[in-house]
PDB file of N, CA and C in Angstrom:
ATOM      1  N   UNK A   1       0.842  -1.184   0.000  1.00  0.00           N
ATOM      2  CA  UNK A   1       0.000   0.000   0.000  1.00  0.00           C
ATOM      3  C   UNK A   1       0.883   1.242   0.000  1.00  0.00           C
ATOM      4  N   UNK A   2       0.630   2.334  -0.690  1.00  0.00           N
ATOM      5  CA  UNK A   2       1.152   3.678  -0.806  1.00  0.00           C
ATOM      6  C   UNK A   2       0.600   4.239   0.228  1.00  0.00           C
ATOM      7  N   UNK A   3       2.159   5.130   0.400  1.00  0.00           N
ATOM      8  CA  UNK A   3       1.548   6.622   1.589  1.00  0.00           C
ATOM      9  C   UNK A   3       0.916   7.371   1.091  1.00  0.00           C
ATOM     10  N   UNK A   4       0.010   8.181   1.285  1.00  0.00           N
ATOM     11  CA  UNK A   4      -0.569   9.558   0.821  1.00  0.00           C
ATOM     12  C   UNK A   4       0.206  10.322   1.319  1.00  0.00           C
ATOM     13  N   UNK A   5       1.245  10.825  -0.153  1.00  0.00           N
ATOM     14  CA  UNK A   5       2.299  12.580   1.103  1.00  0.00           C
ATOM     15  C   UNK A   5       1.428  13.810   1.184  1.00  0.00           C
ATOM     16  N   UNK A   6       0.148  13.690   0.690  1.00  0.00           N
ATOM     17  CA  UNK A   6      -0.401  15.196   0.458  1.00  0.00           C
ATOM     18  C   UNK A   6      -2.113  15.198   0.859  1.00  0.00           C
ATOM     19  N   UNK A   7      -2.758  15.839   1.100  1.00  0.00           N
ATOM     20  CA  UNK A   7      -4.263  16.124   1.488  1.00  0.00           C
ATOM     21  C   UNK A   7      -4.980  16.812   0.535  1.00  0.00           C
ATOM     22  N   UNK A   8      -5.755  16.573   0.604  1.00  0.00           N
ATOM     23  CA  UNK A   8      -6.977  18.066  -0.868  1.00  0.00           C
ATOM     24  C   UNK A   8      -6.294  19.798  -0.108  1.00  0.00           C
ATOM     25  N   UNK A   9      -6.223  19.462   1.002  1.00  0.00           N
ATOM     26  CA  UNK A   9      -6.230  20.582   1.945  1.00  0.00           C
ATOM     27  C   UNK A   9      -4.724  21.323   1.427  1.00  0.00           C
ATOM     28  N   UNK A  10      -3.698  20.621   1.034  1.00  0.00           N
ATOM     29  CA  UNK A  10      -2.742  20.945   0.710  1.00  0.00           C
ATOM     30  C   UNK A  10      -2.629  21.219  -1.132  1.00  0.00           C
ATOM     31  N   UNK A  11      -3.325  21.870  -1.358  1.00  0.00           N
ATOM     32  CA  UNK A  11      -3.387  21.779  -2.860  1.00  0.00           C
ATOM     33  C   UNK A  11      -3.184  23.796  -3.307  1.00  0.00           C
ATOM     34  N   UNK A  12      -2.917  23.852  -4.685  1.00  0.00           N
ATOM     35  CA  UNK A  12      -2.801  25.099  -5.019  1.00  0.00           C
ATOM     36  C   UNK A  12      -4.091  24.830  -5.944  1.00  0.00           C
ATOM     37  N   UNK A  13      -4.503  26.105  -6.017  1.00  0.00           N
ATOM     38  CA  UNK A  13      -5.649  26.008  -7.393  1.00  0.00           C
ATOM     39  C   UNK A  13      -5.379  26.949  -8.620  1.00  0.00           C
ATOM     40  N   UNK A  14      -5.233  26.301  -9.523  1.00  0.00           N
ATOM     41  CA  UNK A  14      -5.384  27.304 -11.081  1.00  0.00           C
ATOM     42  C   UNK A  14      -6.585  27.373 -11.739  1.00  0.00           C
ATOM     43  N   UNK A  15      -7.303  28.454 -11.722  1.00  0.00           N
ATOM     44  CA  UNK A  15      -8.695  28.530 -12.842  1.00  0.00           C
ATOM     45  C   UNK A  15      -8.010  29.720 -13.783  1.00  0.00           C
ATOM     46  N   UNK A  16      -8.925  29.316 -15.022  1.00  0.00           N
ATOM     47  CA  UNK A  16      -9.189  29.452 -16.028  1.00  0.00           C
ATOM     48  C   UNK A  16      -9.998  29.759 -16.840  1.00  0.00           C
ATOM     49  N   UNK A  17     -10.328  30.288 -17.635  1.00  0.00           N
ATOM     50  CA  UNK A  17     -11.953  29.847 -18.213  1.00  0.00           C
ATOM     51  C   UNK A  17     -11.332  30.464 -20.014  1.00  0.00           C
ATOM     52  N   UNK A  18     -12.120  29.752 -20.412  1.00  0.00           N
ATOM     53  CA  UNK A  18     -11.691  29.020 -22.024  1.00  0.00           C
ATOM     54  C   UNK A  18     -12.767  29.238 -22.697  1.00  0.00           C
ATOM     55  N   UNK A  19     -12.811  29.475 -24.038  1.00  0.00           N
ATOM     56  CA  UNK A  19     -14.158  29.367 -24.939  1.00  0.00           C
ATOM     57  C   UNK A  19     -13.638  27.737 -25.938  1.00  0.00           C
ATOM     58  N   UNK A  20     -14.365  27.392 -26.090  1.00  0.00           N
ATOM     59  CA  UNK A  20     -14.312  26.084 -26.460  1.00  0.00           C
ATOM     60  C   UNK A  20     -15.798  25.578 -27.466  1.00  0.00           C
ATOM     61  N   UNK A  21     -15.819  25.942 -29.044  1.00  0.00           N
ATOM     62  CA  UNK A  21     -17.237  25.456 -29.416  1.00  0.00           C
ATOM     63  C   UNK A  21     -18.014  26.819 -29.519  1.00  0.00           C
ATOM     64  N   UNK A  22     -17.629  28.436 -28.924  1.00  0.00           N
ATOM     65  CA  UNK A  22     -18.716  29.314 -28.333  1.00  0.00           C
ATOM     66  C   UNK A  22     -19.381  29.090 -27.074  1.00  0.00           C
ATOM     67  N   UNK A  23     -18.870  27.839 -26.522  1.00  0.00           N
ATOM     68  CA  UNK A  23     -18.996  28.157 -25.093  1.00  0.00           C
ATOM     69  C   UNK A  23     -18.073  28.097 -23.879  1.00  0.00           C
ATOM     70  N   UNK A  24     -18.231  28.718 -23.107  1.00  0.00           N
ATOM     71  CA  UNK A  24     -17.301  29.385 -21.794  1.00  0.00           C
ATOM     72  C   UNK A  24     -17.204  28.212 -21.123  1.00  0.00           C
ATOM     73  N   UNK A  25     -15.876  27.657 -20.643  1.00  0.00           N
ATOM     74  CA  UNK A  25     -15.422  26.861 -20.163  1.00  0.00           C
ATOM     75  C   UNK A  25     -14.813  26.915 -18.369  1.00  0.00           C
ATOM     76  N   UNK A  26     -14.832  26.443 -17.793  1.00  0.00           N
ATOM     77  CA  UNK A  26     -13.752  27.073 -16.608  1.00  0.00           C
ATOM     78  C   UNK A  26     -12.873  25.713 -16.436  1.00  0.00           C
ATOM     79  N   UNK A  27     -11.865  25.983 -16.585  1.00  0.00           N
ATOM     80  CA  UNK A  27     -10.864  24.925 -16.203  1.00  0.00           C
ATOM     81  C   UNK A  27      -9.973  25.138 -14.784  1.00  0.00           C
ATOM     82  N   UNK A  28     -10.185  23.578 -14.005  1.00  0.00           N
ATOM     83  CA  UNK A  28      -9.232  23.876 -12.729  1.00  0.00           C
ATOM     84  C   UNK A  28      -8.346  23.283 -12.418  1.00  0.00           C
ATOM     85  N   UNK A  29      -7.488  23.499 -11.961  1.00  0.00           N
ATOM     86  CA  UNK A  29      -5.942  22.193 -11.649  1.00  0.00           C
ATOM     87  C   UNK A  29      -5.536  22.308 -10.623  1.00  0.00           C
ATOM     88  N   UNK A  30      -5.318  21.501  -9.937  1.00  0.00           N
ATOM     89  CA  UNK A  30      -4.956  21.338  -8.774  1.00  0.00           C
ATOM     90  C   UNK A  30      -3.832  20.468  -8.364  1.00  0.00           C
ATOM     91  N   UNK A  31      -2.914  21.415  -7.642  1.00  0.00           N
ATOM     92  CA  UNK A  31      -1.684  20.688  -7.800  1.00  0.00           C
ATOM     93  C   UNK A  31      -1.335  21.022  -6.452  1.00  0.00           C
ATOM     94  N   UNK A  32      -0.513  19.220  -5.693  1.00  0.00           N
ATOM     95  CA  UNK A  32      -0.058  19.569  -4.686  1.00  0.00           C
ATOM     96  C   UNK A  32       0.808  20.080  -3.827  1.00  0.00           C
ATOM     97  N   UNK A  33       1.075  20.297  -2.922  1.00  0.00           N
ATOM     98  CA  UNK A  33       1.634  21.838  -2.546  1.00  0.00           C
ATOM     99  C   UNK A  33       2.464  20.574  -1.453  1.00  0.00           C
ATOM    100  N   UNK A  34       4.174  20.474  -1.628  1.00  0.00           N
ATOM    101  CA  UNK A  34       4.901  19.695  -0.731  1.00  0.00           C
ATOM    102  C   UNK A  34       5.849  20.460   0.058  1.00  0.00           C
ATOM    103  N   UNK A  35       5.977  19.967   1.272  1.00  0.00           N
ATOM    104  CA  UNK A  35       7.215  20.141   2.143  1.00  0.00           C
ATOM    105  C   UNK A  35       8.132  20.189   1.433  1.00  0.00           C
ATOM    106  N   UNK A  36       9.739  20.385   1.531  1.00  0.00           N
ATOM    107  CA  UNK A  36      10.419  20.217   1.021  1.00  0.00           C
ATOM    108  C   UNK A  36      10.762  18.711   1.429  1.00  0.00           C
ATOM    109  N   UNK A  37      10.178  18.228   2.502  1.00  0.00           N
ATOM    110  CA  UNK A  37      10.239  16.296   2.933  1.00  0.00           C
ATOM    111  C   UNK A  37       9.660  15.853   2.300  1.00  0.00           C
ATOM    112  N   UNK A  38       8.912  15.946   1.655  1.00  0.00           N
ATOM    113  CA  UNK A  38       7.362  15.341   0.850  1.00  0.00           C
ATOM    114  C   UNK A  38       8.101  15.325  -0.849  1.00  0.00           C
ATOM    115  N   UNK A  39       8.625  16.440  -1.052  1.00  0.00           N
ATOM    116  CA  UNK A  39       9.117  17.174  -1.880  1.00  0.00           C
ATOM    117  C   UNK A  39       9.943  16.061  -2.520  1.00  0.00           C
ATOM    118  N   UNK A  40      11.253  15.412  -1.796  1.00  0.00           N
ATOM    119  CA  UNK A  40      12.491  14.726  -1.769  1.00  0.00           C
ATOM    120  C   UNK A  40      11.629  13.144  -1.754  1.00  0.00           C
ATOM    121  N   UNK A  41      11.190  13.091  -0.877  1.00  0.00           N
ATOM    122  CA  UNK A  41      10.542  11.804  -0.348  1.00  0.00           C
ATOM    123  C   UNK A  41       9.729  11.026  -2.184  1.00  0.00           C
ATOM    124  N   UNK A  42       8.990  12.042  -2.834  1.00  0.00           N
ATOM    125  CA  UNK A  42       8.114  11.674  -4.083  1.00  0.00           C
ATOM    126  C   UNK A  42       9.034  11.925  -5.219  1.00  0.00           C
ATOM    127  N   UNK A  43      10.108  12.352  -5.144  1.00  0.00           N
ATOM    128  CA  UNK A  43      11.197  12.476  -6.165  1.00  0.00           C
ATOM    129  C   UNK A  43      11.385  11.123  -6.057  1.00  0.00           C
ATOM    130  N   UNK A  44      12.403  10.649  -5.288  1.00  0.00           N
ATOM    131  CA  UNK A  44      13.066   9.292  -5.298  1.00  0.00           C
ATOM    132  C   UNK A  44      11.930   8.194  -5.373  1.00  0.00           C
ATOM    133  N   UNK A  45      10.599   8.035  -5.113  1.00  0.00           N
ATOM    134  CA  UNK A  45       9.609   7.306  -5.456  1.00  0.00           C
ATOM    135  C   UNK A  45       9.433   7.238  -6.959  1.00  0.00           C
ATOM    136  N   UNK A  46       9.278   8.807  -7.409  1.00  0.00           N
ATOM    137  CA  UNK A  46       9.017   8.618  -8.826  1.00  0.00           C
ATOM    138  C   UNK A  46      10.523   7.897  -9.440  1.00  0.00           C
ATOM    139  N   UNK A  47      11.863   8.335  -9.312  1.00  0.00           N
ATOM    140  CA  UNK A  47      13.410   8.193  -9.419  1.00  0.00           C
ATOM    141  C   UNK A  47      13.064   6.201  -9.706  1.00  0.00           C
ATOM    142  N   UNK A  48      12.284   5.930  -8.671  1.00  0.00           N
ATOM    143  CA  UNK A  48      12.475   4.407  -8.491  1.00  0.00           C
ATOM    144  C   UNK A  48      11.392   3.644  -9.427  1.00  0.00           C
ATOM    145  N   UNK A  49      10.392   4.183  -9.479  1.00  0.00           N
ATOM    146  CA  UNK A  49       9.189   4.107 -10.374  1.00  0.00           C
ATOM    147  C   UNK A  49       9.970   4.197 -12.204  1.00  0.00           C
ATOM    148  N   UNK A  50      10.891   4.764 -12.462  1.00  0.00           N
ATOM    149  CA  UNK A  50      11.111   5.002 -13.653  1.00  0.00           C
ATOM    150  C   UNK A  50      12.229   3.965 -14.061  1.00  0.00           C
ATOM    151  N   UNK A  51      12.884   3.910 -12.902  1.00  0.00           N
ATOM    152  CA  UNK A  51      14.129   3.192 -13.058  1.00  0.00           C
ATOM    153  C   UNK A  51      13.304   1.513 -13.205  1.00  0.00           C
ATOM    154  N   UNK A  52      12.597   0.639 -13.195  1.00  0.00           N
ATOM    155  CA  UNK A  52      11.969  -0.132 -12.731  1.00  0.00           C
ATOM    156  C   UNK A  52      11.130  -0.123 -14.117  1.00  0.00           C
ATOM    157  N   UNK A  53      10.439   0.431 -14.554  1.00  0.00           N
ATOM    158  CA  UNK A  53       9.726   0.505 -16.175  1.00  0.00           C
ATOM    159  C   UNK A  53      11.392   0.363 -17.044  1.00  0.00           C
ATOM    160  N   UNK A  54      12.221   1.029 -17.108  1.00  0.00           N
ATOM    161  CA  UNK A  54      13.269   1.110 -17.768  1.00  0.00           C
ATOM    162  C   UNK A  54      13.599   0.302 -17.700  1.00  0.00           C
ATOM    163  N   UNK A  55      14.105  -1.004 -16.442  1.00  0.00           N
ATOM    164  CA  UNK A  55      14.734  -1.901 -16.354  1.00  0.00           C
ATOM    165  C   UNK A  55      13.646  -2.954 -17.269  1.00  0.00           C
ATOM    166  N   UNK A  56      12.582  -3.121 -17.198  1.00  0.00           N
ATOM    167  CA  UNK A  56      11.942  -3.874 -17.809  1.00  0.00           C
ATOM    168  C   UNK A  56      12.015  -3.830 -19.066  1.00  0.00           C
ATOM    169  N   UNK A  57      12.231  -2.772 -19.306  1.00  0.00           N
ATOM    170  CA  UNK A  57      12.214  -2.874 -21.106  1.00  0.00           C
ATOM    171  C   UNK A  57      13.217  -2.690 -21.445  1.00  0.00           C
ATOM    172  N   UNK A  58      14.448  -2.356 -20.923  1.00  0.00           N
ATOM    173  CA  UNK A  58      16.052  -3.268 -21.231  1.00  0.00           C
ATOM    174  C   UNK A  58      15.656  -4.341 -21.212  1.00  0.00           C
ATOM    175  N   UNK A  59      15.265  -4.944 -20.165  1.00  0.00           N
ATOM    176  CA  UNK A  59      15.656  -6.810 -19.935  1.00  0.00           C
ATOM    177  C   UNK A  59      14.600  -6.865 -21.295  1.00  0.00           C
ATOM    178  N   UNK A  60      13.694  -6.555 -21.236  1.00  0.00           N
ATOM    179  CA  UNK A  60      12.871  -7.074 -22.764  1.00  0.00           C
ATOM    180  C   UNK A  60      13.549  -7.322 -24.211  1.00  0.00           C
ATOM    181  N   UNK A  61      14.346  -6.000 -24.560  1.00  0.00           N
ATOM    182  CA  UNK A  61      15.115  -5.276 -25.659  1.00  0.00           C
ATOM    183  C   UNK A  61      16.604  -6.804 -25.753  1.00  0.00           C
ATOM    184  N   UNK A  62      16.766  -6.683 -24.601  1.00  0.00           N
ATOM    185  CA  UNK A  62      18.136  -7.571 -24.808  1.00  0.00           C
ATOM    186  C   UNK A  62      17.915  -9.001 -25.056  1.00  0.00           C
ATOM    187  N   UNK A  63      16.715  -9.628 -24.464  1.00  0.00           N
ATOM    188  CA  UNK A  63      16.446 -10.742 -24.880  1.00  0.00           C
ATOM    189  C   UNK A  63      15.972 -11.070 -26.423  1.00  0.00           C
ATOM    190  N   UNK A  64      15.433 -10.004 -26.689  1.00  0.00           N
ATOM    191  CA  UNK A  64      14.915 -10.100 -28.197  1.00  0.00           C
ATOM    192  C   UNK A  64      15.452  -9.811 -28.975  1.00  0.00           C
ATOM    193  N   UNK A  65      16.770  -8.914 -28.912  1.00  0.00           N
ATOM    194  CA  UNK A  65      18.260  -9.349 -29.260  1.00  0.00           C
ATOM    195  C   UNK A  65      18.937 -10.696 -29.371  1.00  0.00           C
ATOM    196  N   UNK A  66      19.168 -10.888 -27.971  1.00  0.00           N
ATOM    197  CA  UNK A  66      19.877 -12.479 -27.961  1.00  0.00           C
ATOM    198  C   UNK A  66      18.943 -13.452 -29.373  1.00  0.00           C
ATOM    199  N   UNK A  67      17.699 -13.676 -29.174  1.00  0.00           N
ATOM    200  CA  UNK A  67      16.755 -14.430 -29.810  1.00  0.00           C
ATOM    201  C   UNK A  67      16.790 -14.374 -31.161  1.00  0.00           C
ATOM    202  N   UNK A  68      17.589 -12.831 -31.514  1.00  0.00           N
ATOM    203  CA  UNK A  68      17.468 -12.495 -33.189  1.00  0.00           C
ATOM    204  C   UNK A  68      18.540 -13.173 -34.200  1.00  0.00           C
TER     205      UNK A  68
END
């Protein structure tokens, strides 16, 4: 199970509003707002998350090499 590093409560808000079609749009984003602990902590999560997809599709790439 994953930690939650962040709350709704901790969020920034961006609005917007857009015409889209002739009609008025409002767009919102919400993005979370980290400690600089939270900050470091979801870097190296994502850092490990990428490294881990990558490794998989080396080990994929090289076998289907060897095989060729």
């Amino acid at each position: 199970m994953q930690e939650v590093l962040w709350s709704i409560s901790d969020t920034k808000k961006e609005t917007e509003v857009v015409t889209f079609q002739g009609k008025e749009i409002t767009l919102e984003n919400l993005s979370p707002v980290f400690t600089p602990e939270q900050e470091v902590a979801k870097r190296w999560e994502l850092e490990q998350q990428l490294y881990e997809v990558f490794r998989k599709y080396a080990d994929k790439r090289q076998k289907e090499e060897a095989g060729a």
